[in-house]
C-alpha atoms as a PDB file:
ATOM      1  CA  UNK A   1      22.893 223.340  87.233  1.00  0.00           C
ATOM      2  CA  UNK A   2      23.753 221.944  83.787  1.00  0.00           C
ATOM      3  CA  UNK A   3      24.021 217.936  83.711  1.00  0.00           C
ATOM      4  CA  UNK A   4      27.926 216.885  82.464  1.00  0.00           C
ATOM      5  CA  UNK A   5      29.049 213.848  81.948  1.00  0.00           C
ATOM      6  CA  UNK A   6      32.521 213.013  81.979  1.00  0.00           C
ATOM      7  CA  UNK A   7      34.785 210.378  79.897  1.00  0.00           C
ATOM      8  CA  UNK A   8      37.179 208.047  82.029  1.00  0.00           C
ATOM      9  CA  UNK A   9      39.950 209.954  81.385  1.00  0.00           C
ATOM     10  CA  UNK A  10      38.897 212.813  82.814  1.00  0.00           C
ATOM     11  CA  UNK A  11      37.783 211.097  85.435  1.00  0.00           C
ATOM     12  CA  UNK A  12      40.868 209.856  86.512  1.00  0.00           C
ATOM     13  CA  UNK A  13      42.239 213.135  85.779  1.00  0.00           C
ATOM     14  CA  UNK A  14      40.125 214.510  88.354  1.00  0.00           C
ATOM     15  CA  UNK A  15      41.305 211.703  90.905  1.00  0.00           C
ATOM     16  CA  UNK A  16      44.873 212.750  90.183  1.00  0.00           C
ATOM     17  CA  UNK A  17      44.490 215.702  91.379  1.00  0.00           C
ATOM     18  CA  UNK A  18      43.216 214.799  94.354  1.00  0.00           C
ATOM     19  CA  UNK A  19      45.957 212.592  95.177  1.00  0.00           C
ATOM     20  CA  UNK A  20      48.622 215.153  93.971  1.00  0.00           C
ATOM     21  CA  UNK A  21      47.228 217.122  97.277  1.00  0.00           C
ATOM     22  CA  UNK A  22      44.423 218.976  96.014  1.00  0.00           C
ATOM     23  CA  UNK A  23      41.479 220.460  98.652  1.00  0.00           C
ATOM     24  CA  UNK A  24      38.194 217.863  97.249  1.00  0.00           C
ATOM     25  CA  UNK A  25      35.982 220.890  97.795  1.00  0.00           C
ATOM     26  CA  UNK A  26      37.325 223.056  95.736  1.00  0.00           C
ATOM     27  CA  UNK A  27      38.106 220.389  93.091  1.00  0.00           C
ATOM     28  CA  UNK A  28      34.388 219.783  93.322  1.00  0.00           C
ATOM     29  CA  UNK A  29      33.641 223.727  93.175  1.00  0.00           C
ATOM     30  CA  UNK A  30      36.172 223.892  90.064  1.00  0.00           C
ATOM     31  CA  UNK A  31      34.819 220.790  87.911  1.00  0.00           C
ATOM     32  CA  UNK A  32      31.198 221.901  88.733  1.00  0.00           C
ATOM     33  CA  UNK A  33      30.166 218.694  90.553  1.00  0.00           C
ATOM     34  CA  UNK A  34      29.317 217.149  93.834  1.00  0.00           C
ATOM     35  CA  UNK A  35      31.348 215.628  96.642  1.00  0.00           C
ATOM     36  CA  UNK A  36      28.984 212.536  96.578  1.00  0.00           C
ATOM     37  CA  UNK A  37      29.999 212.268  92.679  1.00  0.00           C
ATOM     38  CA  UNK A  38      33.773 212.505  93.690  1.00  0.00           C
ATOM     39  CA  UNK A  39      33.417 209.640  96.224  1.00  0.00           C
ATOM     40  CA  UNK A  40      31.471 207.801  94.468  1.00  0.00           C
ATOM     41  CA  UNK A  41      34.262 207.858  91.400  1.00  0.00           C
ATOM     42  CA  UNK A  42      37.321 207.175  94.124  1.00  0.00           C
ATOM     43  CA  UNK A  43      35.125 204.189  94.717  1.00  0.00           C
ATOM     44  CA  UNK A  44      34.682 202.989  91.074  1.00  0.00           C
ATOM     45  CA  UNK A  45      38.064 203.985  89.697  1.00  0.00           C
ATOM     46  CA  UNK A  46      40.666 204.558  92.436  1.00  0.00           C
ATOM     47  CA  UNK A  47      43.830 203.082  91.822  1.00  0.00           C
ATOM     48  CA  UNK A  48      42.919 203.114  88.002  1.00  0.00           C
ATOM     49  CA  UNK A  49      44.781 203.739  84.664  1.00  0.00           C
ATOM     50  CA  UNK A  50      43.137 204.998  81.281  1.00  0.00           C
ATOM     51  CA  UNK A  51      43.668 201.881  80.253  1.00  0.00           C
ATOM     52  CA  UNK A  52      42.477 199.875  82.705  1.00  0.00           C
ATOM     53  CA  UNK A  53      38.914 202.492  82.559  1.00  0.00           C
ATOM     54  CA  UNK A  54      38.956 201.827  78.842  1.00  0.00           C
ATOM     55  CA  UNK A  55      39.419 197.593  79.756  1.00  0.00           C
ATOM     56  CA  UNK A  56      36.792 197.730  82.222  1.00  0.00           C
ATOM     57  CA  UNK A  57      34.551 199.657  80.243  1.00  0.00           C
ATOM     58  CA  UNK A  58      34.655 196.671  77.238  1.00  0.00           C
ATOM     59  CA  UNK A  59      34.650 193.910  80.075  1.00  0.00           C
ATOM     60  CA  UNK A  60      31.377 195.525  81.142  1.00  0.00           C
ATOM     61  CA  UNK A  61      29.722 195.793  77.971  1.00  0.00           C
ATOM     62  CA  UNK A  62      30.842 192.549  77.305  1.00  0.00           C
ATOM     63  CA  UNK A  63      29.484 191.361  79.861  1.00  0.00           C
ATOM     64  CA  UNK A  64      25.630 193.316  78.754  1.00  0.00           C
ATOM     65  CA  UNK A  65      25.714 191.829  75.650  1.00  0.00           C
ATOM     66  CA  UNK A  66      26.341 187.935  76.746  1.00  0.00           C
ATOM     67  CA  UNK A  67      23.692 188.812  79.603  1.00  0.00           C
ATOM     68  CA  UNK A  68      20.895 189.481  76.647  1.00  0.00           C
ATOM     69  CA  UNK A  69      21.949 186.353  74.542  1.00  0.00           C
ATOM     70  CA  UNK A  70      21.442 183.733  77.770  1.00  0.00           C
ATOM     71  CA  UNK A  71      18.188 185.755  78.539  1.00  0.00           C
ATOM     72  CA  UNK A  72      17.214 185.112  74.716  1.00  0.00           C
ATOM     73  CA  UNK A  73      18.520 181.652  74.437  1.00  0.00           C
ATOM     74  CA  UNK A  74      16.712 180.825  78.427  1.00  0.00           C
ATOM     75  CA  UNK A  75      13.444 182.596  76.451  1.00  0.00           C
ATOM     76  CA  UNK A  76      13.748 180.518  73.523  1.00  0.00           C
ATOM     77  CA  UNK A  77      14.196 176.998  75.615  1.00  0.00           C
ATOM     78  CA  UNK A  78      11.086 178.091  77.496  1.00  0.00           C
ATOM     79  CA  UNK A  79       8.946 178.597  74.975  1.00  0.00           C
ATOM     80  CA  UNK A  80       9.778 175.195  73.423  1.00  0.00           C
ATOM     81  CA  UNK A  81       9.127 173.695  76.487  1.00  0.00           C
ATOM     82  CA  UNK A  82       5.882 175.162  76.790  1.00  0.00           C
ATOM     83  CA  UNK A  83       5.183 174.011  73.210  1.00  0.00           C
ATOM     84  CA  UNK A  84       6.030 170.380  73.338  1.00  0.00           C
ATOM     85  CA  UNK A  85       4.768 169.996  76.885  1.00  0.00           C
ATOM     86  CA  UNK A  86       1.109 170.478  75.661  1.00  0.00           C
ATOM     87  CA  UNK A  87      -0.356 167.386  74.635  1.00  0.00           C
ATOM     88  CA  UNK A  88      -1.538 167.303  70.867  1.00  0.00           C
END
């Protein structure tokens, strides 16, 4: 079966429906993807709004990018270390 990946809005779309009274099988069945995949989305974005999807989406990349710059900077700080530890 053909990989698809769906944008948040779908998403919670798709969890709509579900709550609107919709069977989750043959949700599943009509958006061409696993029950696993649905659960696994009620988890991550139940009780969500596009907007909150789109805020939680730029928290977490956010978040990424301030991960890489503390890895850097903790890189960095070691290295110096290292350096002026040595005796000359």
């Amino acid at each position: 079966m053909k990989w698809k990946q769906f944008s948040e809005e779908q998403i919670i779309g798709i969890l709509k429906e579900a709550e609107a009274g919709a069977v989750v099988t043959d949700l599943c069945r009509r958006h061409a993807m696993s029950t696993a995949t649905y659960y696994a989305w009620k988890a991550k974005f139940g009780g969500l709004e596009v907007s909150d999807a789109r805020r939680l989406r730029a928290l977490e990349e956010e978040n990424a990018r301030l991960k890489r710059l503390l890895a850097d900077t903790m890189l960095d700080n070691a290295g110096l270390k290292d350096l002026l530890s040595k005796k000359w």
